[in-house]
C-alpha atoms as a PDB file:
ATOM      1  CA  UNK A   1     -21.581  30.080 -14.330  1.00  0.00           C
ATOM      2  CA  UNK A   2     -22.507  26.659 -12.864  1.00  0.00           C
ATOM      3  CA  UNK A   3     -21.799  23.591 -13.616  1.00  0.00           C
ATOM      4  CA  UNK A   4     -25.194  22.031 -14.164  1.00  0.00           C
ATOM      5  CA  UNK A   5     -28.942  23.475 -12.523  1.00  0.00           C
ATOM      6  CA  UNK A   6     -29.709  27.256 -13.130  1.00  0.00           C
ATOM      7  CA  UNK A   7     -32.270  26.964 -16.353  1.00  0.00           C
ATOM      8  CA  UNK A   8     -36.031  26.559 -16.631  1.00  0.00           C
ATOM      9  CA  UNK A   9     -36.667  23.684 -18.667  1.00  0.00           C
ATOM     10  CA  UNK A  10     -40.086  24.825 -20.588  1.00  0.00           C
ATOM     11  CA  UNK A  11     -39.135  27.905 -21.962  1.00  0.00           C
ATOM     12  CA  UNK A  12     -37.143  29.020 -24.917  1.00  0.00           C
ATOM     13  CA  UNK A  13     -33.430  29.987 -24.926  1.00  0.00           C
ATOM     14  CA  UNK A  14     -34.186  33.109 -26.409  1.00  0.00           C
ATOM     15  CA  UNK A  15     -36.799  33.943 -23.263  1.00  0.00           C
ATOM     16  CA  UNK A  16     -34.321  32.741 -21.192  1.00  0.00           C
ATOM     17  CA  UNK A  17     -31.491  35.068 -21.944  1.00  0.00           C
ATOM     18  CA  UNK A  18     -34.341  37.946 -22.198  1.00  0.00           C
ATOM     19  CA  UNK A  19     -35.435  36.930 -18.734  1.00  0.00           C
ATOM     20  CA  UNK A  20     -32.179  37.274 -17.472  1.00  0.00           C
ATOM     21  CA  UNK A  21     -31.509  40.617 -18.742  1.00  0.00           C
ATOM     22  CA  UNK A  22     -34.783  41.670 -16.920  1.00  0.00           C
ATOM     23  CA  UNK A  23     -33.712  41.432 -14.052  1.00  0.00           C
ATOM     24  CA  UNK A  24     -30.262  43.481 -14.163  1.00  0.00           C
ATOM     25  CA  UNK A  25     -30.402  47.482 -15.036  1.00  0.00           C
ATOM     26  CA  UNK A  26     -26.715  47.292 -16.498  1.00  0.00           C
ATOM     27  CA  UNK A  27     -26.499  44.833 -19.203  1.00  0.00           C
ATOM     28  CA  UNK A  28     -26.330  44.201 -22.781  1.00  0.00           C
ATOM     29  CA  UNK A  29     -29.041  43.469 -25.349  1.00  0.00           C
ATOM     30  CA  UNK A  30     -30.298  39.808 -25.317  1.00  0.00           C
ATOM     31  CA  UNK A  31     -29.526  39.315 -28.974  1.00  0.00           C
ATOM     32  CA  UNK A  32     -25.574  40.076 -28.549  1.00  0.00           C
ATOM     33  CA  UNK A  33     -25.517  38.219 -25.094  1.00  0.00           C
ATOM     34  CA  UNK A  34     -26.215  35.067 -27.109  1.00  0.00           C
ATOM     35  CA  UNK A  35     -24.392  36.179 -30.473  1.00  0.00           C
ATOM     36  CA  UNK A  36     -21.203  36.320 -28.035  1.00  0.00           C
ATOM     37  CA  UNK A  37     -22.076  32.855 -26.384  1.00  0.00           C
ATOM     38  CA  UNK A  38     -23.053  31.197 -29.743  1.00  0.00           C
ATOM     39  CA  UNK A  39     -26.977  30.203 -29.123  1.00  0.00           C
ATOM     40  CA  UNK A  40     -28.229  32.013 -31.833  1.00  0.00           C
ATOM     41  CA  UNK A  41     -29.012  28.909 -33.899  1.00  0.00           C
ATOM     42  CA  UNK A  42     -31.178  27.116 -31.540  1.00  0.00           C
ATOM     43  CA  UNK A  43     -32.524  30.133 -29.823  1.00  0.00           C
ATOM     44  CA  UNK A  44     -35.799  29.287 -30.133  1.00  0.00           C
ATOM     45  CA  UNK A  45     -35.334  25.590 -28.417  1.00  0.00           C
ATOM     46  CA  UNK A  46     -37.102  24.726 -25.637  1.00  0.00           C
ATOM     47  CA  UNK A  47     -34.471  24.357 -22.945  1.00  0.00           C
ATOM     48  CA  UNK A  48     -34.727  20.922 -21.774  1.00  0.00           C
ATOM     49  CA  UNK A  49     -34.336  19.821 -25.342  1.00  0.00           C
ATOM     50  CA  UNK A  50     -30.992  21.121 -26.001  1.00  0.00           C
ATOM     51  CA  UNK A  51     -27.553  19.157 -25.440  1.00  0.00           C
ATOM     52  CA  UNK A  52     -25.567  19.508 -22.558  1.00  0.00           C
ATOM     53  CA  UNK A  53     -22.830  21.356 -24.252  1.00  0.00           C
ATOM     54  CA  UNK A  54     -25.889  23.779 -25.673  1.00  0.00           C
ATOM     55  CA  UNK A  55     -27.355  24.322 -22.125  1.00  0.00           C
ATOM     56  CA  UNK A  56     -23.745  25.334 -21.268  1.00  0.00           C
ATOM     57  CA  UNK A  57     -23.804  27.778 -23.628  1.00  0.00           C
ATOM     58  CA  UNK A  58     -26.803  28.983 -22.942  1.00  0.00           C
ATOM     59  CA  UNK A  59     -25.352  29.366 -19.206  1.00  0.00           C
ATOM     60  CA  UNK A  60     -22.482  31.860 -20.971  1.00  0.00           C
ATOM     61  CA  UNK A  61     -25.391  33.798 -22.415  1.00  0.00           C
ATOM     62  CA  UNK A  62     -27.081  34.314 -19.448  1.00  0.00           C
ATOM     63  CA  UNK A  63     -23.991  35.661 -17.738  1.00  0.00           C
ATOM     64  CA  UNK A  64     -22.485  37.428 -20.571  1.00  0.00           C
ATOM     65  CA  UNK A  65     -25.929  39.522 -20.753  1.00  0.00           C
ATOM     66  CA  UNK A  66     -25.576  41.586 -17.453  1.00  0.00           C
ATOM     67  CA  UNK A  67     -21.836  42.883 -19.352  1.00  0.00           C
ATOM     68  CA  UNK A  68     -19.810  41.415 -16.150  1.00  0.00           C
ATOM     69  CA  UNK A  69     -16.229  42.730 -15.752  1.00  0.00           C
ATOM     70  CA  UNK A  70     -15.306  38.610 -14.697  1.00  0.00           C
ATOM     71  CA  UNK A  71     -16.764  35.654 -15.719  1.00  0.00           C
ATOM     72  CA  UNK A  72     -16.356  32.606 -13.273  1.00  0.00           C
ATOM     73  CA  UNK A  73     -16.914  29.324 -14.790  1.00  0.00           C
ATOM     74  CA  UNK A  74     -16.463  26.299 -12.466  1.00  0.00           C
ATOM     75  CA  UNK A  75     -15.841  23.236 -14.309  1.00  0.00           C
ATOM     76  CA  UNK A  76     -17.312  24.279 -17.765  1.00  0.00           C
ATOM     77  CA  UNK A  77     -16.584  21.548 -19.827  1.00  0.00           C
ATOM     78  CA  UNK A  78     -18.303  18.361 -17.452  1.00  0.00           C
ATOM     79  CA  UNK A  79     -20.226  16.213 -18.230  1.00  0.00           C
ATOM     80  CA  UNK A  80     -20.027  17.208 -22.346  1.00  0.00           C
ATOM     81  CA  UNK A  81     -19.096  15.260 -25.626  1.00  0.00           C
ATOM     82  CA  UNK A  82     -16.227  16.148 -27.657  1.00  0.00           C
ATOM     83  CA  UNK A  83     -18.321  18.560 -30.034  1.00  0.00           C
ATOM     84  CA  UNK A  84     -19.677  20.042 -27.333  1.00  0.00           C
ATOM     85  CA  UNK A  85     -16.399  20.316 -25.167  1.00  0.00           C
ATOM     86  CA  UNK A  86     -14.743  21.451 -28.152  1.00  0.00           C
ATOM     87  CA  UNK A  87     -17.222  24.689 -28.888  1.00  0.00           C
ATOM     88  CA  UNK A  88     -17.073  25.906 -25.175  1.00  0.00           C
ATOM     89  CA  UNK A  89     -12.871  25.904 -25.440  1.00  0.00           C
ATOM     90  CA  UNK A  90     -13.060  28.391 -28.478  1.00  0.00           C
ATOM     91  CA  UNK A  91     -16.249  30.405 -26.585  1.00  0.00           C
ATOM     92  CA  UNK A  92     -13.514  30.571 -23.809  1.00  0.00           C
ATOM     93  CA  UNK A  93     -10.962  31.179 -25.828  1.00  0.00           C
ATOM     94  CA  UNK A  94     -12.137  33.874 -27.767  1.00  0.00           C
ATOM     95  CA  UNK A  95     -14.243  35.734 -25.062  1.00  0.00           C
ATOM     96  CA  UNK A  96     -13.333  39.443 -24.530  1.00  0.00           C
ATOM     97  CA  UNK A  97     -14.405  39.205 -21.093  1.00  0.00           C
ATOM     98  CA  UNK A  98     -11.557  38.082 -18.670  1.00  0.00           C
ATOM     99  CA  UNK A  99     -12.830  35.013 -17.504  1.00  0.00           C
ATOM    100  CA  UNK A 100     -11.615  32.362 -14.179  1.00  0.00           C
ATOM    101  CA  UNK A 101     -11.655  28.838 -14.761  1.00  0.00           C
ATOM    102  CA  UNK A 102     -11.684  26.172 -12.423  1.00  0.00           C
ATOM    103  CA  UNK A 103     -10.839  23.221 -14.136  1.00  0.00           C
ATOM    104  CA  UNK A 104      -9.844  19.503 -14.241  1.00  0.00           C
ATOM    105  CA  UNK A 105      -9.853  19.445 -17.767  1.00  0.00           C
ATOM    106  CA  UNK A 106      -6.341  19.401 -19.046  1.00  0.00           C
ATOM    107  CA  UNK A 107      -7.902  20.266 -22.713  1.00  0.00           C
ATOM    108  CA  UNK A 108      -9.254  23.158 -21.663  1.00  0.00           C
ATOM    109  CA  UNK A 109      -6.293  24.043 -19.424  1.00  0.00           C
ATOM    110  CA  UNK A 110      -4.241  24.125 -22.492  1.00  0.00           C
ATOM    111  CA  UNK A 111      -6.201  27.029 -23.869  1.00  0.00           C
ATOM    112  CA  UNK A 112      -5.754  29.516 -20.886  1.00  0.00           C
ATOM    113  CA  UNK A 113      -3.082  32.647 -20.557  1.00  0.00           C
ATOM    114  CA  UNK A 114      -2.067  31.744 -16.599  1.00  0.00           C
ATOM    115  CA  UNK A 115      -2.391  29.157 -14.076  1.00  0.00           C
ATOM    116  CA  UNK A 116      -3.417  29.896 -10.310  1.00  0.00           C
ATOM    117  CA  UNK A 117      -2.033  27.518  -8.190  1.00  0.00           C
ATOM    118  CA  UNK A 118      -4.087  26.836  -4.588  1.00  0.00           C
ATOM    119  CA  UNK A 119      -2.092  24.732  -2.467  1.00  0.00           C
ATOM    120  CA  UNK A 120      -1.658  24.946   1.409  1.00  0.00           C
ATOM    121  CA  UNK A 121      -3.313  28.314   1.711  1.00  0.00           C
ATOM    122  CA  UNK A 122      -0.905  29.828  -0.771  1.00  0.00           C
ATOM    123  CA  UNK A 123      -1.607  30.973  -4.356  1.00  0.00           C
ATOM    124  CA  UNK A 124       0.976  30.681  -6.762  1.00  0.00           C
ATOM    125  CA  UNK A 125       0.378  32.419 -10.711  1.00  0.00           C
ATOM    126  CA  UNK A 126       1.952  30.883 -13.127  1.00  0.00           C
ATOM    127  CA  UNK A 127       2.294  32.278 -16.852  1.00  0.00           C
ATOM    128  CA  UNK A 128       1.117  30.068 -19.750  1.00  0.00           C
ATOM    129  CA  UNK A 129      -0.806  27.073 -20.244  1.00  0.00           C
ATOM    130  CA  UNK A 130      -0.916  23.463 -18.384  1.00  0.00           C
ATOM    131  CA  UNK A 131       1.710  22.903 -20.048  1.00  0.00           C
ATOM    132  CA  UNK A 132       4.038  25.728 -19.068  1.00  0.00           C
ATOM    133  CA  UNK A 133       2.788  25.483 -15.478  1.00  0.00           C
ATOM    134  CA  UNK A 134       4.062  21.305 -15.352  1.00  0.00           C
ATOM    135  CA  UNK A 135       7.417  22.437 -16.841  1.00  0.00           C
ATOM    136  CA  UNK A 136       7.978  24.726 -14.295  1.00  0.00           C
ATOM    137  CA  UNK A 137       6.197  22.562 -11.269  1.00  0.00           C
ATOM    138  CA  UNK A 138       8.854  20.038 -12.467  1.00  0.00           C
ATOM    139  CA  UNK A 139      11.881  21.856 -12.978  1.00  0.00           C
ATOM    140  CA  UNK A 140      10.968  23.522  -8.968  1.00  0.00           C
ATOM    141  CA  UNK A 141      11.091  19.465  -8.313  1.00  0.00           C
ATOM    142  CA  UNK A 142      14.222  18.812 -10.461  1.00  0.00           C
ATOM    143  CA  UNK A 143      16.127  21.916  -8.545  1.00  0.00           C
ATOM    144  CA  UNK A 144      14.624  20.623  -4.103  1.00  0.00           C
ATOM    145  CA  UNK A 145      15.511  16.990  -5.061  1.00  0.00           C
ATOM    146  CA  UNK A 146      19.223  18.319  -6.183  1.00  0.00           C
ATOM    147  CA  UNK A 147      19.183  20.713  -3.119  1.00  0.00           C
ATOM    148  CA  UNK A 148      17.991  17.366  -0.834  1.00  0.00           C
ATOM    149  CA  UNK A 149      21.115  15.307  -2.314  1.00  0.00           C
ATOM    150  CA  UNK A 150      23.568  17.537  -1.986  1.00  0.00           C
ATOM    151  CA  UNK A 151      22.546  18.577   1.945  1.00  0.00           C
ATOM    152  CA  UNK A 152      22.482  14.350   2.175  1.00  0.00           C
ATOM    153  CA  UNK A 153      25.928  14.343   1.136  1.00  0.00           C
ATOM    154  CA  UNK A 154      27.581  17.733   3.220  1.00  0.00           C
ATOM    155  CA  UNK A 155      25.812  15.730   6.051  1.00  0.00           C
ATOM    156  CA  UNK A 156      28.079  12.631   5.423  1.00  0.00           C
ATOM    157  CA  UNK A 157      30.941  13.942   4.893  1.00  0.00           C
ATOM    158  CA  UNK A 158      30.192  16.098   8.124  1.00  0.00           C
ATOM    159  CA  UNK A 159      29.485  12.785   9.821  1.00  0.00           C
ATOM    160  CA  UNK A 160      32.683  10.953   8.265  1.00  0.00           C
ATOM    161  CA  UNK A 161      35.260  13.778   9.492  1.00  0.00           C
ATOM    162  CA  UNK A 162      33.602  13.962  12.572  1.00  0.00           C
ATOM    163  CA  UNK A 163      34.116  10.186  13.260  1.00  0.00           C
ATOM    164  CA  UNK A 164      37.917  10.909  11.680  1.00  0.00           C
ATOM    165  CA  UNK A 165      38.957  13.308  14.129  1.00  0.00           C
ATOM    166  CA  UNK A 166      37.568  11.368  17.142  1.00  0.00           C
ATOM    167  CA  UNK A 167      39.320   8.521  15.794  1.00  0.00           C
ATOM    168  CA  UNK A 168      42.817  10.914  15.442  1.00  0.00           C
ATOM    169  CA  UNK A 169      41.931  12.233  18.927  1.00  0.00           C
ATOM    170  CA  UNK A 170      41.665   8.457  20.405  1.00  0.00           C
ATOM    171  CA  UNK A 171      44.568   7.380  18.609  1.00  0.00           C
ATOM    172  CA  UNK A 172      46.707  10.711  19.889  1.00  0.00           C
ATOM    173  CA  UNK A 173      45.498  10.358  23.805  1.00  0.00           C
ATOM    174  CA  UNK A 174      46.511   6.169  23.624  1.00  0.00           C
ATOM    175  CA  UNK A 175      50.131   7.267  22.501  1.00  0.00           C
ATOM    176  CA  UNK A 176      50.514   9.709  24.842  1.00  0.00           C
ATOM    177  CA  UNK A 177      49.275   6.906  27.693  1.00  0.00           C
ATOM    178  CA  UNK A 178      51.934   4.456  26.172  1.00  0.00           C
ATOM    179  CA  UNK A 179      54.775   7.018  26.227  1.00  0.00           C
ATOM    180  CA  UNK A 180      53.582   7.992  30.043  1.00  0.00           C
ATOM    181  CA  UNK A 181      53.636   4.177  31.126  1.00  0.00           C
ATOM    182  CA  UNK A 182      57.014   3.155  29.601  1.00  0.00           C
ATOM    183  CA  UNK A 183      58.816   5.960  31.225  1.00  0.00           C
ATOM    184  CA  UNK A 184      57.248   5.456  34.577  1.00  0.00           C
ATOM    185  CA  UNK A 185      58.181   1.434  34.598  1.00  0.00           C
ATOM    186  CA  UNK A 186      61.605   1.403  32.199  1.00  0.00           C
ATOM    187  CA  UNK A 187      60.629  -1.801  31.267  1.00  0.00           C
ATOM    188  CA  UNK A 188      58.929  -2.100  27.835  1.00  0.00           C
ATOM    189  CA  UNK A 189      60.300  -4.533  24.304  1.00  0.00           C
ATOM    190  CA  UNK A 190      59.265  -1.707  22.180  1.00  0.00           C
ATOM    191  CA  UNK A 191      61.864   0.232  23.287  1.00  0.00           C
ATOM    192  CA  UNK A 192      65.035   0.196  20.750  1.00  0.00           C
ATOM    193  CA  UNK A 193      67.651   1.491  22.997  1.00  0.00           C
ATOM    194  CA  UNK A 194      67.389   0.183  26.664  1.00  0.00           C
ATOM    195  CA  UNK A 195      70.020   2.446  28.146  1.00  0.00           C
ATOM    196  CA  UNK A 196      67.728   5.746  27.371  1.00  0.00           C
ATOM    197  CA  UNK A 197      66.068   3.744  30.335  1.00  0.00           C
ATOM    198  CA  UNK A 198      68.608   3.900  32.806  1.00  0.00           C
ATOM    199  CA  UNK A 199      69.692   6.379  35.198  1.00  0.00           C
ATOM    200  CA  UNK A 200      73.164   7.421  34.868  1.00  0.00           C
ATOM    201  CA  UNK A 201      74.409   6.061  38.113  1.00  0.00           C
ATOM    202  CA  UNK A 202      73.347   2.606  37.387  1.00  0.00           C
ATOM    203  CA  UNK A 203      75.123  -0.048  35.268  1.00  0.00           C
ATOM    204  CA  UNK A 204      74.204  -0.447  31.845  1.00  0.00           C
ATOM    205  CA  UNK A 205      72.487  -3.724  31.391  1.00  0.00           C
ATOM    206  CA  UNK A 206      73.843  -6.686  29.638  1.00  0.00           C
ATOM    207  CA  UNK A 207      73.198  -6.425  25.972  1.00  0.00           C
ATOM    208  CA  UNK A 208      70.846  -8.223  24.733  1.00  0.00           C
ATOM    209  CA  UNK A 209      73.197 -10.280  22.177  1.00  0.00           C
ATOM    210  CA  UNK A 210      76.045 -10.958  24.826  1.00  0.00           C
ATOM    211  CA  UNK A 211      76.484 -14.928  26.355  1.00  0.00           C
ATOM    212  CA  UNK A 212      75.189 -15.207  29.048  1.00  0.00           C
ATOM    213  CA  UNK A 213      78.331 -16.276  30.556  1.00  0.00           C
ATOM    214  CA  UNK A 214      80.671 -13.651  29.182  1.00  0.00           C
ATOM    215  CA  UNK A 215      81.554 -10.990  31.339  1.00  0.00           C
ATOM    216  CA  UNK A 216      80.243  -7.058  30.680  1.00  0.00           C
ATOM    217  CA  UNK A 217      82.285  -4.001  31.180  1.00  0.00           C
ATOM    218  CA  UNK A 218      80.264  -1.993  33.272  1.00  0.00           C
ATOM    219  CA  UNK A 219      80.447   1.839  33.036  1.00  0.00           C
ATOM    220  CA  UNK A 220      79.869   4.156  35.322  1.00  0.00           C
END
């Protein structure tokens, strides 16, 4: 069913759900086609004077009469006052025939058993109404955002023990240097006990409390 186009302005609704039916051998009489789509009050209208909800309507007639096993209705509901909105939901709503929407119109949305989801060549179903179908869009965005934080933070933590064990590794290799150097020079004022320093055959050196003009026993 289109959105607008389709109907021949001059004639009656009645002839034009009877001139659709001529032209398919399966269908359904006229009369029930537009009992089903809710014409039958202003059946005998000339087209191009009834509303735009009416005409849309009469649309749903003229597919309903050919007894289709889908209905496809692209964007039903533009383009029509509330009343006339308002009638098409409960035609939808109530029709036995399983029908595809494609639809901005979150009123109408709110009326339909699933949501198909096209998005970057994928479709997604989704049970229940508009409704249902933001919950769960949302709670998907609730659960990647808390996925996204907690990666941010494994990352850091990554990143901060990372930095500690180059910093433990620097620190290790520095001591080492230091330990190398004060045993190749025996000279060093870190060094609490200076006779670890000496060889055995040399003197030990005056202490480093001792006047300088008092004499040291030396030992050998």
């Amino acid at each position: 069913v289109m959105q607008t186009a389709g109907l021949l302005p001059d004639i009656t609704v009645r002839e034009t759900v009877q001139l659709t039916a001529s032209l398919f051998s399966h269908r359904i009489d006229a009369e029930e086609a537009m009992r089903r789509a809710g014409v039958t009050d202003f059946a005998s209208r000339i087209v191009k004077k009834c509303s735009g909800g009416q005409q849309q309507r009469l649309r749903f007639a003229m597919a309903l009469v050919s007894d289709p096993a889908l209905l496809i209705l692209d964007e039903p509901t533009n383009n029509l006052d509330a009343a006339g909105k308002s009638k098409v939901i409960n035609l939808i709503s109530s029709a036995s025939t399983p029908i595809l929407v494609i639809s901005h119109d979150l009123d109408l949305l709110s009326h339909v058993e699933h949501i198909a989801e096209l998005y970057a060549g994928s479709l997604r179903l989704f049970s229940g109404n508009y409704h249902a179908y933001r919950e769960a869009i949302e709670t998907e965005q609730r659960a990647a955002e808390a996925e996204a934080a907690a990666a941010a933070e494994a990352e850091k933590a990554a990143e901060a023990e990372t930095v500690a064990t180059a910093e433990a590794a620097s620190a290790s290799t520095a001591g080492r240097k230091y330990r190398t150097e004060t045993t190749r020079t025996g000279h060093t004022h870190a060094v609490a006990d200076p006779t670890r320093l000496c060889p055995p055959w040399q003197p030990h050196p005056r202490p480093l409390n001792a006047p300088r003009h008092a004499k040291t026993p030396w030992k050998t």
